[in-house]
N, C-alpha and C. Protein backbone atom coordinates (compact mmCIF):
# COMPACT_ATOMS: atom_id res chain seq x y z
N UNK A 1 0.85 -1.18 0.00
CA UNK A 1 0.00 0.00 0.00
C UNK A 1 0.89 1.23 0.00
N UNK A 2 0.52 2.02 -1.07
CA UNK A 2 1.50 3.40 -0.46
C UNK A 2 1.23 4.56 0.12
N UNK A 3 1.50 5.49 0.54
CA UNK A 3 2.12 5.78 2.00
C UNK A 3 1.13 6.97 2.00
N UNK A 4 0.77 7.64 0.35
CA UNK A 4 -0.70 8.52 0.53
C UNK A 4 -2.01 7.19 0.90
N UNK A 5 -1.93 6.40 0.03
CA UNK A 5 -3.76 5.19 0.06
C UNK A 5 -3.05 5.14 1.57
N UNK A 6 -2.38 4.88 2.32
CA UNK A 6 -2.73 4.71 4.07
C UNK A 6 -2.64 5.86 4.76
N UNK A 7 -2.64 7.12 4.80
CA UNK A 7 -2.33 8.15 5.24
C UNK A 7 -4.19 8.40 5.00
N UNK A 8 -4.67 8.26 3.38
CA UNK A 8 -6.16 8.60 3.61
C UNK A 8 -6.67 7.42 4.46
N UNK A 9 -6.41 6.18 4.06
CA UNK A 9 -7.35 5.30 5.32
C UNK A 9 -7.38 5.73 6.71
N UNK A 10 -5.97 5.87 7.22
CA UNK A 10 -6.01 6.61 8.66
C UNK A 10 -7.08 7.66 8.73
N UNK A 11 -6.91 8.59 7.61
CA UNK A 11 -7.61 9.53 8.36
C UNK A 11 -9.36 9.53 8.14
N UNK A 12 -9.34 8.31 7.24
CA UNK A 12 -10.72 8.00 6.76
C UNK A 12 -11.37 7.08 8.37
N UNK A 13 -10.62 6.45 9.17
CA UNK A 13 -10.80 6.03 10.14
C UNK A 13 -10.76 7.06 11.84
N UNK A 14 -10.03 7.93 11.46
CA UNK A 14 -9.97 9.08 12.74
C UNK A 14 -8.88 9.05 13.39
N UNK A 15 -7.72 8.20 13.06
CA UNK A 15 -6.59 8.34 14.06
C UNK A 15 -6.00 8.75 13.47
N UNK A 16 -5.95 9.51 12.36
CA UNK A 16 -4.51 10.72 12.04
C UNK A 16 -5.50 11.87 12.27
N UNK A 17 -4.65 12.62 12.58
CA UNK A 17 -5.70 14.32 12.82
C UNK A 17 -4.16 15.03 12.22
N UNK A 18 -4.76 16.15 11.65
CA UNK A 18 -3.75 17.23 10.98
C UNK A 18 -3.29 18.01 11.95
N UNK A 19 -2.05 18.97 12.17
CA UNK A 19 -1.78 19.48 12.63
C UNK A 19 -2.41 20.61 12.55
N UNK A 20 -2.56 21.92 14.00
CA UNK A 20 -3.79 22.82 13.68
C UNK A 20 -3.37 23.56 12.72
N UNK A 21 -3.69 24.16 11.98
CA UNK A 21 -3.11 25.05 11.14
C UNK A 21 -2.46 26.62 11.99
N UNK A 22 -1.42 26.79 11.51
CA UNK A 22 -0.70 28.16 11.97
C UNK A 22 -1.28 29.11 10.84
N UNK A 23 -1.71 30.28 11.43
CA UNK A 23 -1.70 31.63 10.06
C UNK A 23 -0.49 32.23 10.55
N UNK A 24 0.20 32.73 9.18
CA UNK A 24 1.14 33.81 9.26
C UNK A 24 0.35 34.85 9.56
N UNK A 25 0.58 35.93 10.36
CA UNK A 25 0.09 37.34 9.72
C UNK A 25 1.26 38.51 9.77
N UNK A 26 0.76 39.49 8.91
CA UNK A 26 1.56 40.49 8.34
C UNK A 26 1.20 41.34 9.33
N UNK A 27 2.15 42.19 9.92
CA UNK A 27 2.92 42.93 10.95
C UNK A 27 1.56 44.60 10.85
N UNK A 28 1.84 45.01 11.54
CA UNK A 28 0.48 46.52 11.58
C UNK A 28 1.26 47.21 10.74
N UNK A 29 0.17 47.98 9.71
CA UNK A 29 1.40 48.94 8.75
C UNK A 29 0.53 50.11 8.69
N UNK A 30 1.31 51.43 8.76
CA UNK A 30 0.89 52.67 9.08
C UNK A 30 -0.45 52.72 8.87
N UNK A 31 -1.49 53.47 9.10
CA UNK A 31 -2.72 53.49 8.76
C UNK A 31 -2.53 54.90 7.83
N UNK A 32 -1.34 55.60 7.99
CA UNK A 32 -1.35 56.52 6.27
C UNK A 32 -1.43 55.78 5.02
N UNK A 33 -1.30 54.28 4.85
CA UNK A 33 -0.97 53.59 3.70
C UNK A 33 -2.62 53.28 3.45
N UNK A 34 -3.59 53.43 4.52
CA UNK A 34 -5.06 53.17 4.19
C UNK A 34 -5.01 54.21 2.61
N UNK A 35 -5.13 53.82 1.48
CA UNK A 35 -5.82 54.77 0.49
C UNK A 35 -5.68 53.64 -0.80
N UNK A 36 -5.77 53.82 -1.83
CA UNK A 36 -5.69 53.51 -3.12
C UNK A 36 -3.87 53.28 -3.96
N UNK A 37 -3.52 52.74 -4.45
CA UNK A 37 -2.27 52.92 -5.44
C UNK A 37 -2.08 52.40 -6.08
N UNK A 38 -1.75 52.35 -7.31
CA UNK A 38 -1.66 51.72 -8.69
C UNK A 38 -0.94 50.85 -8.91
N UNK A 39 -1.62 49.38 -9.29
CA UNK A 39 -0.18 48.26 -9.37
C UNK A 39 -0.50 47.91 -10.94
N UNK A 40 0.67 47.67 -11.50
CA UNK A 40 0.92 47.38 -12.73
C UNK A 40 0.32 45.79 -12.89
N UNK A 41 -0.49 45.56 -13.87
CA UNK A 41 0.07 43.99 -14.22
C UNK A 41 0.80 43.75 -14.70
N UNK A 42 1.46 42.33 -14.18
CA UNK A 42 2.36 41.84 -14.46
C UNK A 42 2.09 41.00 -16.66
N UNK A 43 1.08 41.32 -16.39
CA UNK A 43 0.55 39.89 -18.05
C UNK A 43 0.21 40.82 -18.70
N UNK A 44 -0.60 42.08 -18.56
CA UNK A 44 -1.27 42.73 -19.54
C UNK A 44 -1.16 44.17 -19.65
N UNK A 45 0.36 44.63 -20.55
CA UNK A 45 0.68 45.87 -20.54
C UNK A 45 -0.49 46.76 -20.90
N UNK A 46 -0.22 48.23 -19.60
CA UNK A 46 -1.36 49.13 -19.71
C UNK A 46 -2.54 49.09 -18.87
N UNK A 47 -2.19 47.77 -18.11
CA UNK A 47 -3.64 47.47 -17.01
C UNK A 47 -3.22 47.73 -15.49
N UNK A 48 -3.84 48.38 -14.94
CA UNK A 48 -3.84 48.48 -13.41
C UNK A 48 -4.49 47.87 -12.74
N UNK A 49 -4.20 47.74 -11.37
CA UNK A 49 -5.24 47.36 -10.63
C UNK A 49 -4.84 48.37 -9.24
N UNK A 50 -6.07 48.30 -8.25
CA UNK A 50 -6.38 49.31 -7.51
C UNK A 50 -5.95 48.46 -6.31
N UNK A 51 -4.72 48.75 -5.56
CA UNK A 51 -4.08 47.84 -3.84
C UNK A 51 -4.34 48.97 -2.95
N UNK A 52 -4.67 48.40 -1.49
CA UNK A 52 -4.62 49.15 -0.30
C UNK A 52 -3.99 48.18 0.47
N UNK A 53 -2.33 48.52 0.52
CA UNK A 53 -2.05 48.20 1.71
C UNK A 53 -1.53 48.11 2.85
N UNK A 54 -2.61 48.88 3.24
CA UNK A 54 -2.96 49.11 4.55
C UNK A 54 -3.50 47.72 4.89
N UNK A 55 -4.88 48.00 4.31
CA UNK A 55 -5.59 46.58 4.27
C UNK A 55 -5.71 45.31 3.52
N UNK A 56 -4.45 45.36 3.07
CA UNK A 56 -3.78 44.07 2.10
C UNK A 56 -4.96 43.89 0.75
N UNK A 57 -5.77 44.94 0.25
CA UNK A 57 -7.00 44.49 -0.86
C UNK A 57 -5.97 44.59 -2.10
N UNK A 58 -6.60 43.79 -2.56
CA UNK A 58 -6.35 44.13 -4.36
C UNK A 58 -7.51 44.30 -5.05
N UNK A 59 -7.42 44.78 -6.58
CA UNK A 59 -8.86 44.40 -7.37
C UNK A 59 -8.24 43.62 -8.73
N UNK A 60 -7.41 42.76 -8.51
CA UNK A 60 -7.03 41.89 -9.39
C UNK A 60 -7.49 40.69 -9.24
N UNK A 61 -8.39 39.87 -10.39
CA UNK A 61 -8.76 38.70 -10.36
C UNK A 61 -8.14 37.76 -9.18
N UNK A 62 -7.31 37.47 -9.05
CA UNK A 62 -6.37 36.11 -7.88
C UNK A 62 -7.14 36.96 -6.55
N UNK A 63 -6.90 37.94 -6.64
CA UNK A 63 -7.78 38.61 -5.02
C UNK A 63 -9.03 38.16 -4.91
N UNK A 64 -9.63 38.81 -5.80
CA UNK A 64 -11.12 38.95 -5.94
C UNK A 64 -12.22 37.54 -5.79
N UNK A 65 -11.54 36.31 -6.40
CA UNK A 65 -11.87 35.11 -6.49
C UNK A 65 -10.88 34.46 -5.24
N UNK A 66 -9.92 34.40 -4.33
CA UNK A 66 -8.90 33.48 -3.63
C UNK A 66 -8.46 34.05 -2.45
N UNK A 67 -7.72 35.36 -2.40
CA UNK A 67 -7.16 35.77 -1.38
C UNK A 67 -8.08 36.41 -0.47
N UNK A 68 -9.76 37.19 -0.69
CA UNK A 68 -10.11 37.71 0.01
C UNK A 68 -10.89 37.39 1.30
N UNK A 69 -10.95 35.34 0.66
CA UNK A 69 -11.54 34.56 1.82
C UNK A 69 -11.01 34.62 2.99
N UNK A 70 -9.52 35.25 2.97
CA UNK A 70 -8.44 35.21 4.16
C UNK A 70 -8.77 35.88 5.19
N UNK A 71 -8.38 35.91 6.72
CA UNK A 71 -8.86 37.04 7.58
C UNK A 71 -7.80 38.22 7.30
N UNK A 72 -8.30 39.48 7.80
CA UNK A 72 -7.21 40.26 7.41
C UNK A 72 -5.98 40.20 8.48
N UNK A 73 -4.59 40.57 7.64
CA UNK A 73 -3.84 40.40 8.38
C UNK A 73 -3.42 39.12 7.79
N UNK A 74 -3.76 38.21 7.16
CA UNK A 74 -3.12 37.06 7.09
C UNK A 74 -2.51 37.21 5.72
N UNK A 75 -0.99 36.45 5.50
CA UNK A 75 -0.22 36.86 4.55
C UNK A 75 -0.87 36.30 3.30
N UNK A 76 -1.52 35.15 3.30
CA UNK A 76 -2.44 35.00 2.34
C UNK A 76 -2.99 35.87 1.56
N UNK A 77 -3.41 36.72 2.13
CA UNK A 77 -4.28 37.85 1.39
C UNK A 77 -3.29 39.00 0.55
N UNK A 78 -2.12 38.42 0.58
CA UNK A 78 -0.99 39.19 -0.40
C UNK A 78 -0.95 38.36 -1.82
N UNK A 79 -1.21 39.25 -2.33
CA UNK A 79 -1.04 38.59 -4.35
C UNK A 79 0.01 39.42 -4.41
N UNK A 80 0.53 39.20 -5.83
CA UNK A 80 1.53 39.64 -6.56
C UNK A 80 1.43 41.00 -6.27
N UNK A 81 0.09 41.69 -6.18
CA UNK A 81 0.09 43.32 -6.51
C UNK A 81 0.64 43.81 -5.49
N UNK A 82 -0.07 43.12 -4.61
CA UNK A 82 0.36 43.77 -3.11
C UNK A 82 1.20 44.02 -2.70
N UNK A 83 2.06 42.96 -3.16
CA UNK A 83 3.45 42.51 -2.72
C UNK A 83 4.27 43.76 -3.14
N UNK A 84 4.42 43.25 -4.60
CA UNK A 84 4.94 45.02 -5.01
C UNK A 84 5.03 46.18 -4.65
N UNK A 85 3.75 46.51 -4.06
CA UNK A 85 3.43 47.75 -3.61
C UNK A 85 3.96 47.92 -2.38
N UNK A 86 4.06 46.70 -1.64
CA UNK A 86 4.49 46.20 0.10
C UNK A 86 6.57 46.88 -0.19
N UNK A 87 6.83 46.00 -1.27
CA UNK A 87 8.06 46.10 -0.93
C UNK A 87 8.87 47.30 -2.28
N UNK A 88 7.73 47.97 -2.64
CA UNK A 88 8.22 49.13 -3.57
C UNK A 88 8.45 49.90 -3.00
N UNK A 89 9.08 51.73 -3.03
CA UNK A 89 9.56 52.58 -1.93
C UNK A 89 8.49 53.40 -2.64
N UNK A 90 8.62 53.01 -3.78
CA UNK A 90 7.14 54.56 -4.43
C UNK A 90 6.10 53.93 -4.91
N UNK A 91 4.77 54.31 -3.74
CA UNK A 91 3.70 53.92 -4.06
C UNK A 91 3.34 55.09 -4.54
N UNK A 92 2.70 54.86 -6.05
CA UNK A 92 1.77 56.25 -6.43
C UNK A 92 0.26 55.80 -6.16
N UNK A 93 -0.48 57.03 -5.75
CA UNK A 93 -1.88 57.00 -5.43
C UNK A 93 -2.59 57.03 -6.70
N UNK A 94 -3.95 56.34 -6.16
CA UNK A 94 -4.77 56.93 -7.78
C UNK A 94 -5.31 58.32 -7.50
């Protein structure tokens, strides 16, 4: 038998339990960064999308559909845009 087919039987039976899950979360960041700023896409020259983060949002598809299920604060809720904007020195506003 290999080592996933007994890993699901165990847990199809109740004696494996998962470990609890840990959230990362991302550190308090100024509440001046609460506003709007323009992130480039990465796929489709000429397209923006609208990041706050302050509050880790994007309005790029991967957000909108995946990351926003996250609680806030959790690094999850960082897409590509965010990120950028997190570790760029010049955020421009819209």
């Amino acid at each position: 038998m290999g080592l996933l087919r007994w890993l699901l039987a165990i847990g199809k039976k109740g004696r494996y339990h998962y470990p609890q899950e840990t959230i990362i979360t991302v550190g308090n960041i100024d509440p001046k960064y609460d506003r709007l700023y323009k992130a480039a896409s990465r796929s489709e020259q000429g397209k923006w999308y609208k990041v706050n983060v302050q509050r880790l949002t994007c309005s790029c598809p991967d957000w909108q559909k995946r990351r926003s299920a996250y609680p806030p604060g959790d690094v999850r809720r960082v897409c590509k845009h965010v990120y950028d904007k997190l570790s760029d020195g010049s955020r421009k506003a819209f």
